[in-house]
C-alpha atoms as a PDB file:
ATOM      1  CA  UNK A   1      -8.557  15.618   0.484  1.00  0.00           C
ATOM      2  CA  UNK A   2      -9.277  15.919  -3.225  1.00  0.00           C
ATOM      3  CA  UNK A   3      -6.787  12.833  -4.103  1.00  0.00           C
ATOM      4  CA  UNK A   4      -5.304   9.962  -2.167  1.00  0.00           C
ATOM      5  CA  UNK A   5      -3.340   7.418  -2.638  1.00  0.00           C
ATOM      6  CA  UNK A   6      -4.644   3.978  -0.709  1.00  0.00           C
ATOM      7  CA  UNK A   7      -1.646   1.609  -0.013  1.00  0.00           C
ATOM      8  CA  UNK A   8      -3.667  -2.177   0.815  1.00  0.00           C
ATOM      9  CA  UNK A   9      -0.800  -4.663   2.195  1.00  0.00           C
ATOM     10  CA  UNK A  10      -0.784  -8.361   2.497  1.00  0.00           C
ATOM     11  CA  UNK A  11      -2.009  -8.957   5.326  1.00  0.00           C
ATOM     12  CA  UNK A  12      -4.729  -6.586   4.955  1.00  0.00           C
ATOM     13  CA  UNK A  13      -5.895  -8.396   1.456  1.00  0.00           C
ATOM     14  CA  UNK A  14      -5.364 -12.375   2.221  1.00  0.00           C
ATOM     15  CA  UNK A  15      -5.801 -14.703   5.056  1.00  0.00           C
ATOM     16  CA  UNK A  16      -2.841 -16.361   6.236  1.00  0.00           C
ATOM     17  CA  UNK A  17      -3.385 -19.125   3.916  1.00  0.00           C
ATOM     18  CA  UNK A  18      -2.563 -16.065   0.870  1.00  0.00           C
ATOM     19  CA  UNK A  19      -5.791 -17.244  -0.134  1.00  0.00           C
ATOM     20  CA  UNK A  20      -8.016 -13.877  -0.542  1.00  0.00           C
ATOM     21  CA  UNK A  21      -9.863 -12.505   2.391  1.00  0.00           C
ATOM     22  CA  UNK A  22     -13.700 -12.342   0.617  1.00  0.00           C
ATOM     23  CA  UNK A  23     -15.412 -10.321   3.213  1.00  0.00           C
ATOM     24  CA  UNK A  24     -12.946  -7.643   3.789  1.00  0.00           C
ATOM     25  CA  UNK A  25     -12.304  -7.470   0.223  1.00  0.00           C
ATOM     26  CA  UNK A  26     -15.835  -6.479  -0.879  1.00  0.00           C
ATOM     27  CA  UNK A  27     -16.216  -4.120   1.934  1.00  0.00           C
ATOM     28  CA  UNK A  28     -12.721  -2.793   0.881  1.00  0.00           C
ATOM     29  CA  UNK A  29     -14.044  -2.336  -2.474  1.00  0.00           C
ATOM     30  CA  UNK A  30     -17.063  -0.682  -1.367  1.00  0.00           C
ATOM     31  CA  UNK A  31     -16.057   1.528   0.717  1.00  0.00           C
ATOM     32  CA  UNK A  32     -13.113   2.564  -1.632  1.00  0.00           C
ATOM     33  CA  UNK A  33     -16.050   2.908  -4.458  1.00  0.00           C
ATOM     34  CA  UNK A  34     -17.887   5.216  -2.182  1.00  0.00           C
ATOM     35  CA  UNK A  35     -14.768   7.388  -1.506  1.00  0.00           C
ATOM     36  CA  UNK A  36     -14.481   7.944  -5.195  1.00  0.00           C
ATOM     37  CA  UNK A  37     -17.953   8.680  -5.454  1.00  0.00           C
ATOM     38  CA  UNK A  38     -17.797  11.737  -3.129  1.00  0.00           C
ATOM     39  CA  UNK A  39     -15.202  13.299  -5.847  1.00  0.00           C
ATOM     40  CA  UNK A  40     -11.949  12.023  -4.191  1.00  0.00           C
ATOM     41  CA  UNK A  41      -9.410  11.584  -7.057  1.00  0.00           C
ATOM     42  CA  UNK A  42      -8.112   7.780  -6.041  1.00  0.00           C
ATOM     43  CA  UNK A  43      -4.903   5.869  -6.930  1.00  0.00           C
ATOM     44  CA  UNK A  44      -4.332   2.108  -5.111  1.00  0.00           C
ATOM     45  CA  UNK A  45      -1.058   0.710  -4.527  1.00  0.00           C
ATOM     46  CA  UNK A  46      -1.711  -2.839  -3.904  1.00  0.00           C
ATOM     47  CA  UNK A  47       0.549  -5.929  -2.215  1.00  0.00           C
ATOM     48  CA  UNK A  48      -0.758  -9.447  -2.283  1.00  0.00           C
ATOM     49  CA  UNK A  49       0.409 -10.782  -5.936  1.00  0.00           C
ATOM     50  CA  UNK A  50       3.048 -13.178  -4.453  1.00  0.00           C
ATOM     51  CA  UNK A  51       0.548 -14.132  -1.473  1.00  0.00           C
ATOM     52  CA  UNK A  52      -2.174 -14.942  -3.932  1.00  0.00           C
ATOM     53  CA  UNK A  53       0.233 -16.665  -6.290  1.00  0.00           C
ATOM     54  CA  UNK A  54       1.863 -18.973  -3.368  1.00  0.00           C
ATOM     55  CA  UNK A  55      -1.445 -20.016  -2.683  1.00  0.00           C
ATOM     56  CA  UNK A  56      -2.434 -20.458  -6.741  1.00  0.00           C
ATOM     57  CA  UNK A  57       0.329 -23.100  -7.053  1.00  0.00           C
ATOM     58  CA  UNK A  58      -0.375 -24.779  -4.105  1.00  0.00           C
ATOM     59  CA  UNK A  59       2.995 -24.030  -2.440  1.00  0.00           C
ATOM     60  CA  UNK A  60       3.727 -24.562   1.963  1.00  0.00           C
ATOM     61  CA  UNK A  61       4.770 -21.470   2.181  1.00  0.00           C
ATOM     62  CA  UNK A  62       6.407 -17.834   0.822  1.00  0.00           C
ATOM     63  CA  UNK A  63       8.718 -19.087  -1.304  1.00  0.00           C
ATOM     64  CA  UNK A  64      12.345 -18.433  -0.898  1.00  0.00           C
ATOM     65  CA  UNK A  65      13.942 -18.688  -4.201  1.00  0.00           C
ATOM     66  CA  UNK A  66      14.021 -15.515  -6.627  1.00  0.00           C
ATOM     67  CA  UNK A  67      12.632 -17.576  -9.600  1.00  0.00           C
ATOM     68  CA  UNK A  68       9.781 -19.312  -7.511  1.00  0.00           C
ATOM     69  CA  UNK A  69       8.983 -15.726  -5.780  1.00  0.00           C
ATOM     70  CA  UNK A  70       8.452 -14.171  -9.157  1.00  0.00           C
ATOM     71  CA  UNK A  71       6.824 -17.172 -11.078  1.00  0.00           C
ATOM     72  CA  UNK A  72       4.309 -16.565  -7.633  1.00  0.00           C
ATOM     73  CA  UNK A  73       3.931 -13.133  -8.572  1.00  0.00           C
ATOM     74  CA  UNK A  74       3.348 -13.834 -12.058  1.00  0.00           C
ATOM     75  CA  UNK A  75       0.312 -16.200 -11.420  1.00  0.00           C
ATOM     76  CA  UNK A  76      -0.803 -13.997  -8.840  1.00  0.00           C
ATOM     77  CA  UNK A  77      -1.183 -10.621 -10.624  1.00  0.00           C
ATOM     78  CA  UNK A  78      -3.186 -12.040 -12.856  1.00  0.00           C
ATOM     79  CA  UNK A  79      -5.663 -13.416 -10.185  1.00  0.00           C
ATOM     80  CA  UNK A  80      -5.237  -9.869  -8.288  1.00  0.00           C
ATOM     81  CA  UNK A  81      -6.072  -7.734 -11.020  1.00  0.00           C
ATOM     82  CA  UNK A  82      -9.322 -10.057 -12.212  1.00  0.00           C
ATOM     83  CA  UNK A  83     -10.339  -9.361  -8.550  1.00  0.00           C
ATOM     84  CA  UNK A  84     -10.522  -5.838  -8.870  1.00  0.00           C
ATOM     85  CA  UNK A  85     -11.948  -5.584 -12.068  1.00  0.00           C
ATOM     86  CA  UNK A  86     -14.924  -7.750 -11.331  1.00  0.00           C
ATOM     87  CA  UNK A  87     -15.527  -5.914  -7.982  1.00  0.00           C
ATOM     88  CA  UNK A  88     -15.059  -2.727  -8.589  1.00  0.00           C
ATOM     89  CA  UNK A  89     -17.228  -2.728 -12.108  1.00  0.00           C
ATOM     90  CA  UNK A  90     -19.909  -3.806  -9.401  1.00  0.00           C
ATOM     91  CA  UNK A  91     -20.030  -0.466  -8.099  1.00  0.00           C
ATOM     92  CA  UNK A  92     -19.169   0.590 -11.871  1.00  0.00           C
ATOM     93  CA  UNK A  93     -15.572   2.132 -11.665  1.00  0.00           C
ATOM     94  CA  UNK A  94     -12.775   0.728 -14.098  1.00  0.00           C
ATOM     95  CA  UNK A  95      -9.557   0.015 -13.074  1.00  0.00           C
ATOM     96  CA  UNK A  96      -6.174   0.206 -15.022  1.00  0.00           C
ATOM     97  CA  UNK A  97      -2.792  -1.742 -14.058  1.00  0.00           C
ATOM     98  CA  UNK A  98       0.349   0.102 -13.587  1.00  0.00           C
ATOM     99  CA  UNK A  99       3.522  -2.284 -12.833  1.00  0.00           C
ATOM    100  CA  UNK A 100       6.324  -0.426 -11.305  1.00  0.00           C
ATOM    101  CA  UNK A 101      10.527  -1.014 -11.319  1.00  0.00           C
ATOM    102  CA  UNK A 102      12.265   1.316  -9.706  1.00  0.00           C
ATOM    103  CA  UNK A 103      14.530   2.473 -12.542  1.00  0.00           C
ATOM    104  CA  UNK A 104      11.306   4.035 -13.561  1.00  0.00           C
ATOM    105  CA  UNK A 105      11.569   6.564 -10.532  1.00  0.00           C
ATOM    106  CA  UNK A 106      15.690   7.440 -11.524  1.00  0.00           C
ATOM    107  CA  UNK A 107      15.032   7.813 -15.589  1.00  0.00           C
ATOM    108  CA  UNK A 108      13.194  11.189 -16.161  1.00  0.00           C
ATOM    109  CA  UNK A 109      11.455  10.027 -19.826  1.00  0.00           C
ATOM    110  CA  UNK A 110      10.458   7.118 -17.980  1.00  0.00           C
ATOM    111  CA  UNK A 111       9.181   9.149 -15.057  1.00  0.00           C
ATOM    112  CA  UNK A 112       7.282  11.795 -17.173  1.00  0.00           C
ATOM    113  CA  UNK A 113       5.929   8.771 -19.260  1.00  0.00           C
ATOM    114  CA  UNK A 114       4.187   7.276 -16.115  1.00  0.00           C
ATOM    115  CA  UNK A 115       3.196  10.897 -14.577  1.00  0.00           C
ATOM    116  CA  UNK A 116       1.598  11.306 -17.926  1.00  0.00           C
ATOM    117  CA  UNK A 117       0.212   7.985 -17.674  1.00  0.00           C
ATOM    118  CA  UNK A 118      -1.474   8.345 -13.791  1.00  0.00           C
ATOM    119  CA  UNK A 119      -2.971  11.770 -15.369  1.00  0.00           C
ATOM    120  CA  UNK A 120      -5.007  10.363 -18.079  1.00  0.00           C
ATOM    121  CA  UNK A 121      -6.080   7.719 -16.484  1.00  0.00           C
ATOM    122  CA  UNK A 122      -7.648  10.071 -13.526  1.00  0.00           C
ATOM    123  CA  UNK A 123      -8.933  12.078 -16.513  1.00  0.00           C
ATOM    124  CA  UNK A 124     -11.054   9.128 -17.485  1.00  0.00           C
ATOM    125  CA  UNK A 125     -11.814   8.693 -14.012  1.00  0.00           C
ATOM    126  CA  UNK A 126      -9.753   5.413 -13.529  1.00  0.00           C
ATOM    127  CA  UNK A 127      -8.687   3.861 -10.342  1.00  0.00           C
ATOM    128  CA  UNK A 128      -5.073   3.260 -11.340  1.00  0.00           C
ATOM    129  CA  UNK A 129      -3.950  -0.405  -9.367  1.00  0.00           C
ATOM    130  CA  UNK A 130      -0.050  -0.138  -8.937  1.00  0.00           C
ATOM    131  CA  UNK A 131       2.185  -3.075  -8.326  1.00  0.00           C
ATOM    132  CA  UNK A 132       6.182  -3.596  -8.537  1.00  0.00           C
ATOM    133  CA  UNK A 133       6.477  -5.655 -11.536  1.00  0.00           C
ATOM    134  CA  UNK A 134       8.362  -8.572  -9.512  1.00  0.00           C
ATOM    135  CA  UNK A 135       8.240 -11.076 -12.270  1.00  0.00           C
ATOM    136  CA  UNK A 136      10.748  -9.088 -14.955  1.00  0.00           C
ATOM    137  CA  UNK A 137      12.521  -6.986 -11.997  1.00  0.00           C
ATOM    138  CA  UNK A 138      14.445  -8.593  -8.778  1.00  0.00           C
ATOM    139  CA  UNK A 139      15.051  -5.631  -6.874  1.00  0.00           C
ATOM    140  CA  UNK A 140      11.984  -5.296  -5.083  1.00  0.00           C
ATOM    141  CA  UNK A 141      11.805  -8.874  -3.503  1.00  0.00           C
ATOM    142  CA  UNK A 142      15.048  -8.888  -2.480  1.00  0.00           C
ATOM    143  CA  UNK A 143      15.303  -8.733   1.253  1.00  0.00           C
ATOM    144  CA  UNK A 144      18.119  -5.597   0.910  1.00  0.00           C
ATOM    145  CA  UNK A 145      16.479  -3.114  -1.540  1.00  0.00           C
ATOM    146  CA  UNK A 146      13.148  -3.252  -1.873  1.00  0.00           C
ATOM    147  CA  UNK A 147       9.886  -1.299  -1.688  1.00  0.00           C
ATOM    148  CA  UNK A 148       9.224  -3.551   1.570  1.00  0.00           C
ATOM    149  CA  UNK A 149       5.696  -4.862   0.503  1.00  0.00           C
ATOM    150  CA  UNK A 150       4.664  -1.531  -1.291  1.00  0.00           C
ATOM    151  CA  UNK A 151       5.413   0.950   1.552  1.00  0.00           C
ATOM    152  CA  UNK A 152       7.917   3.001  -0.014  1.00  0.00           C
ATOM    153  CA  UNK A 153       6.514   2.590  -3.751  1.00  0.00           C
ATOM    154  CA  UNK A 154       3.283   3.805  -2.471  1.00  0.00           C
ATOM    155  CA  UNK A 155       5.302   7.325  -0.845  1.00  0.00           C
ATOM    156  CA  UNK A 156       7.182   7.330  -4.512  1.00  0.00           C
ATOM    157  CA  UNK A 157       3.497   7.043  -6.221  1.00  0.00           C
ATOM    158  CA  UNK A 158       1.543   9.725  -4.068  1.00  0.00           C
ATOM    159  CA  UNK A 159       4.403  11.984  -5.312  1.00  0.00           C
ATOM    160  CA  UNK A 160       4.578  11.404  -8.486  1.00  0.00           C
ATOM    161  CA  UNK A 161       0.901  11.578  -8.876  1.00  0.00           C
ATOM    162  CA  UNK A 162       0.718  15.214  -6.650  1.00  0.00           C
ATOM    163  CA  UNK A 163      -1.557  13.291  -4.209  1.00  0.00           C
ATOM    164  CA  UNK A 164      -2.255  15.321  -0.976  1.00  0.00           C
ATOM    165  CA  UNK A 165      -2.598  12.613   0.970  1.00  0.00           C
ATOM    166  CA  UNK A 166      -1.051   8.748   1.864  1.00  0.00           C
ATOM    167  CA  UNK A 167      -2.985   6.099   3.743  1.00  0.00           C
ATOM    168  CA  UNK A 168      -1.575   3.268   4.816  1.00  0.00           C
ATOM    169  CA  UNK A 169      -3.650  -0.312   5.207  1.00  0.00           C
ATOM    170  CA  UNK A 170      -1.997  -2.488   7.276  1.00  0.00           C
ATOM    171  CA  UNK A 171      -2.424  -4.842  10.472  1.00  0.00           C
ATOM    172  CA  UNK A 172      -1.353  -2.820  12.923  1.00  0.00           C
ATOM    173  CA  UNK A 173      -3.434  -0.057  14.442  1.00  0.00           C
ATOM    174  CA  UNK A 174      -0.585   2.720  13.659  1.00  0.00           C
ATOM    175  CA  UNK A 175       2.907   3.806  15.715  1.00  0.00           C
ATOM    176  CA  UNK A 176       2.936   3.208  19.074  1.00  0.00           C
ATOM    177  CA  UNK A 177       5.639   3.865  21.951  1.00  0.00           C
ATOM    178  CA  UNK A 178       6.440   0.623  22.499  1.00  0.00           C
ATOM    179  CA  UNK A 179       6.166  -2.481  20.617  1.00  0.00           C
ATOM    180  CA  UNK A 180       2.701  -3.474  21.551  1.00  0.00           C
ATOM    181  CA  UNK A 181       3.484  -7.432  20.743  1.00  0.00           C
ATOM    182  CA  UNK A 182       5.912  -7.365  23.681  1.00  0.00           C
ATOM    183  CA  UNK A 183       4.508  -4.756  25.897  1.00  0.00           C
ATOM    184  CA  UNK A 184       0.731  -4.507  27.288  1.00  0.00           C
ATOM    185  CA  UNK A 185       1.041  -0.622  27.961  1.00  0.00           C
ATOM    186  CA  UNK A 186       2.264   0.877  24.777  1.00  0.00           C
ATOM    187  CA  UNK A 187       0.292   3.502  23.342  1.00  0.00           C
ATOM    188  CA  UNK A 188      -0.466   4.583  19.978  1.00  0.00           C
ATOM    189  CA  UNK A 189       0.991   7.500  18.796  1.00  0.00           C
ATOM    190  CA  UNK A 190      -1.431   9.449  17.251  1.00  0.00           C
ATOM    191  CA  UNK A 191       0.160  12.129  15.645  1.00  0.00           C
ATOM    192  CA  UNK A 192       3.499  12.339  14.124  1.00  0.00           C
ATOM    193  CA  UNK A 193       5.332  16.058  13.136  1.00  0.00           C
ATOM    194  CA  UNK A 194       8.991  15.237  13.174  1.00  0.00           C
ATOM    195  CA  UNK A 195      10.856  12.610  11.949  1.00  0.00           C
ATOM    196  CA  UNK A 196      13.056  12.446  14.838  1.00  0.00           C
ATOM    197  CA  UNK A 197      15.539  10.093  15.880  1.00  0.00           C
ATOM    198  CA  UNK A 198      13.318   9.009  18.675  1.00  0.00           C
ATOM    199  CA  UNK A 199      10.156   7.923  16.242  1.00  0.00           C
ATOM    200  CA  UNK A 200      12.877   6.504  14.037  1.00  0.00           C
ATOM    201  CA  UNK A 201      14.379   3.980  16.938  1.00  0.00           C
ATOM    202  CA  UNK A 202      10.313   2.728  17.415  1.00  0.00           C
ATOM    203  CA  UNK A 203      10.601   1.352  14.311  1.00  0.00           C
ATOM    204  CA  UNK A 204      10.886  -2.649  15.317  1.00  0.00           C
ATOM    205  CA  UNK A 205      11.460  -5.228  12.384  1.00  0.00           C
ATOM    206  CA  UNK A 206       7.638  -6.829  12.304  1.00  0.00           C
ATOM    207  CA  UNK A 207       6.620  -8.799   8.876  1.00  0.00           C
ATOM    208  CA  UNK A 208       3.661 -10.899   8.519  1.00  0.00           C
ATOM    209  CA  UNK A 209       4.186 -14.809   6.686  1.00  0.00           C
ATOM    210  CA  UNK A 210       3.247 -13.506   3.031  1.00  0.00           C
ATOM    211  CA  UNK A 211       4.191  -9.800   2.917  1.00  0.00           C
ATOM    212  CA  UNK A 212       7.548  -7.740   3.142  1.00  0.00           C
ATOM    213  CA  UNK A 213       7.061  -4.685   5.211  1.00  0.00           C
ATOM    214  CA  UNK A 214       8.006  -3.570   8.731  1.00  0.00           C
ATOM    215  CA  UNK A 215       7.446   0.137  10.201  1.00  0.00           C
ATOM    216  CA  UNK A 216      10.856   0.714   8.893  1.00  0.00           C
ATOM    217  CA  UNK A 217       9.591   0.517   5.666  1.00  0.00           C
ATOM    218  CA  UNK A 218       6.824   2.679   6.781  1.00  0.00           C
ATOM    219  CA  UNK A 219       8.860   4.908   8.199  1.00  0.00           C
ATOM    220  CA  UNK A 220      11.241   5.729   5.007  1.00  0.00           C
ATOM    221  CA  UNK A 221       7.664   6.002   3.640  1.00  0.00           C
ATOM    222  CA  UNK A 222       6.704   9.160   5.903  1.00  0.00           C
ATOM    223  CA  UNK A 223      10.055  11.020   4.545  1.00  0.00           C
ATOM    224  CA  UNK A 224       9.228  10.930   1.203  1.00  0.00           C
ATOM    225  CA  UNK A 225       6.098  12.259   2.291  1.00  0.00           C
ATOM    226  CA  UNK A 226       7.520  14.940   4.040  1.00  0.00           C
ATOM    227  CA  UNK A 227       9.743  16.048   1.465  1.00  0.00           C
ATOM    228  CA  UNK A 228       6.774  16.103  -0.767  1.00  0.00           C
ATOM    229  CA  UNK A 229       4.346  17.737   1.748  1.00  0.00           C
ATOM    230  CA  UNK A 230       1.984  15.116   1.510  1.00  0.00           C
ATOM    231  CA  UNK A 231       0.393  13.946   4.367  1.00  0.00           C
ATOM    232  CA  UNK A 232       0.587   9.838   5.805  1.00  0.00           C
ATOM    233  CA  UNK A 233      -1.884   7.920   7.344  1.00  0.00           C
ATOM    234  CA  UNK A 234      -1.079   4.247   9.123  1.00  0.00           C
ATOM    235  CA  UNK A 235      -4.672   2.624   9.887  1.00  0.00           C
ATOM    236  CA  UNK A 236      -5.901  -0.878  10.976  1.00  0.00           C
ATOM    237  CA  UNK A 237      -7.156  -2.336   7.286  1.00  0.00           C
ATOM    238  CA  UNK A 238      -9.260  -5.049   9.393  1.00  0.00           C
ATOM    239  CA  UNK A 239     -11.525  -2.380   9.741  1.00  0.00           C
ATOM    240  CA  UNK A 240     -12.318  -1.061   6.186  1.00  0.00           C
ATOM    241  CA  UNK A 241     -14.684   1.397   7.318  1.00  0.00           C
ATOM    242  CA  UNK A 242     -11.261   3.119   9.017  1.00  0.00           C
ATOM    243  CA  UNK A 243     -10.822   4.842   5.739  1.00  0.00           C
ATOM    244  CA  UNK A 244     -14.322   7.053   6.046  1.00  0.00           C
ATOM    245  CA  UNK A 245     -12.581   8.309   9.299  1.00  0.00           C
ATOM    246  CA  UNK A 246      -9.539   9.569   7.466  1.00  0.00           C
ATOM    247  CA  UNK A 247     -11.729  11.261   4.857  1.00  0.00           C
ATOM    248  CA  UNK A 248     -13.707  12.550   7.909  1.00  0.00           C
ATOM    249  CA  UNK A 249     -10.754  14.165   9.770  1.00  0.00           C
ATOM    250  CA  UNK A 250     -11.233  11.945  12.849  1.00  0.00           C
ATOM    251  CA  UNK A 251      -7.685  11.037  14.339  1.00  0.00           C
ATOM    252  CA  UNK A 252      -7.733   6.983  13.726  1.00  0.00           C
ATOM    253  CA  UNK A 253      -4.239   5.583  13.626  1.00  0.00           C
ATOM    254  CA  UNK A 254      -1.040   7.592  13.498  1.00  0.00           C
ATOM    255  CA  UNK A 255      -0.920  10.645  11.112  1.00  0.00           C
ATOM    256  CA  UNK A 256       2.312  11.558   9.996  1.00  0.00           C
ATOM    257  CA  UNK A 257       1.994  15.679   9.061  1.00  0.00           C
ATOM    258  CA  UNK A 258       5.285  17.733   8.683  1.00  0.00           C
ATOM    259  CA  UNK A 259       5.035  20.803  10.567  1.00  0.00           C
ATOM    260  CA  UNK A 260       4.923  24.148   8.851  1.00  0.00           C
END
């Protein structure tokens, strides 16, 4: 793998509370840090801004409303992106923020402006942080329409950026045969070469409180992939150290790999 694009989701960066989860964070950061410092190229495509900003203003819950959702995401951005600067300048690696909308991906100045963008910013040995932009665009947290918590933006961004390879954070262990919430036997499905309509109908409709994604979402993910020839990764982001056994080769999670 000589660069990867690292997709973190909700649920993987906050407690339930959307308050930040400290301890996996750091060790997120660190391990991430270390990844980079083995001369992996490294892009992050990051959820959590809404969680973090729900919490900020002291709100019950996710909230429902399109102007609360992206006066949420506003506040928490900002919080999100001071995170990452301060923890990753620990381990001293900048970071850069890229806010996405998806008329970015359907104008081609636009779309050269970014590629040019992600280029010299890995030139200067940046970790780019991408985000949608959901306080100036509406598209994305709608419930019909969206990037479903960063899944699909993070296939668009490992394609745009030439990555060779897509791993997913997330709090499930991968793509199993069964929905393992309603059934004590399913398996994981470790590796994945065909999009077929069988892996398509294991899909389910799973979100967690604060984020957006299912493994639908994932799923439309793993065909942009394929159409790109970049290879996807789903992993268990409780675990941080899960991403040395991608770099490693080892078969954690489900890896989704068109076949040649």
């Amino acid at each position: 793998m000589k660069r990867i694009v690292i997709k973190l989701g909700t649920s993987t960066l906050t407690h339930e509370t959307g308050l930040i989860n400290i301890r996996r964070f750091e060790k997120l950061v660190k391990v991430i840090s270390d990844i980079k410092n083995s001369g992996i190229e490294v892009i992050i495509v990051s959820s959590g801004a809404i969680g973090l900003g729900t919490s900020k203003l002291k709100l019950d819950s996710k909230p429902t409303d399109m102007p609360t959702k992206q006066a949420a995401a506003s506040v928490g951005q900002c919080l999100l992106m001071s995170l990452y600067d301060e923890h990753f300048s620990k381990h001293n690696h900048m970071v850069s923020q890229i806010l996405f909308t998806k008329d970015i991906v359907n104008d081609k100045i636009k779309k050269k402006n970014i590629t040019n963008t992600f280029k010299r910013l890995l030139d200067f040995s940046v970790i780019p942080i991408v985000n949608e932009n959901d306080s100036v665009s509406t598209d994305e947290i709608k419930e019909i329409s969206r990037f479903g918590d960063n899944d699909t933006l993070s296939a668009i961004v490992a394609s745009i950026c030439n990555a060779d390879t897509l791993i997913m954070l997330s709090d499930i262990d991968g793509l199993f045969d069964k929905d393992p919430n309603k059934h004590e036997g399913a398996k994981l499905i470790s590796t994945v070469t065909e999009l077929t309509d069988k892996i398509k109908s294991l899909t389910g409709n799973s979100v967690t409180n604060l984020g957006t994604g299912g493994m639908i979402t994932k799923i439309e993910a793993a065909e942009i992939c394929f159409d790109n020839s970049i290879q996807m990764i789903i992993i268990n982001g409780n675990r941080p150290e899960n991403l040395y056994d991608v770099i490693n080769g080892e078969k954690v999670g489900t890896w989704f790999k068109k076949s040649s």
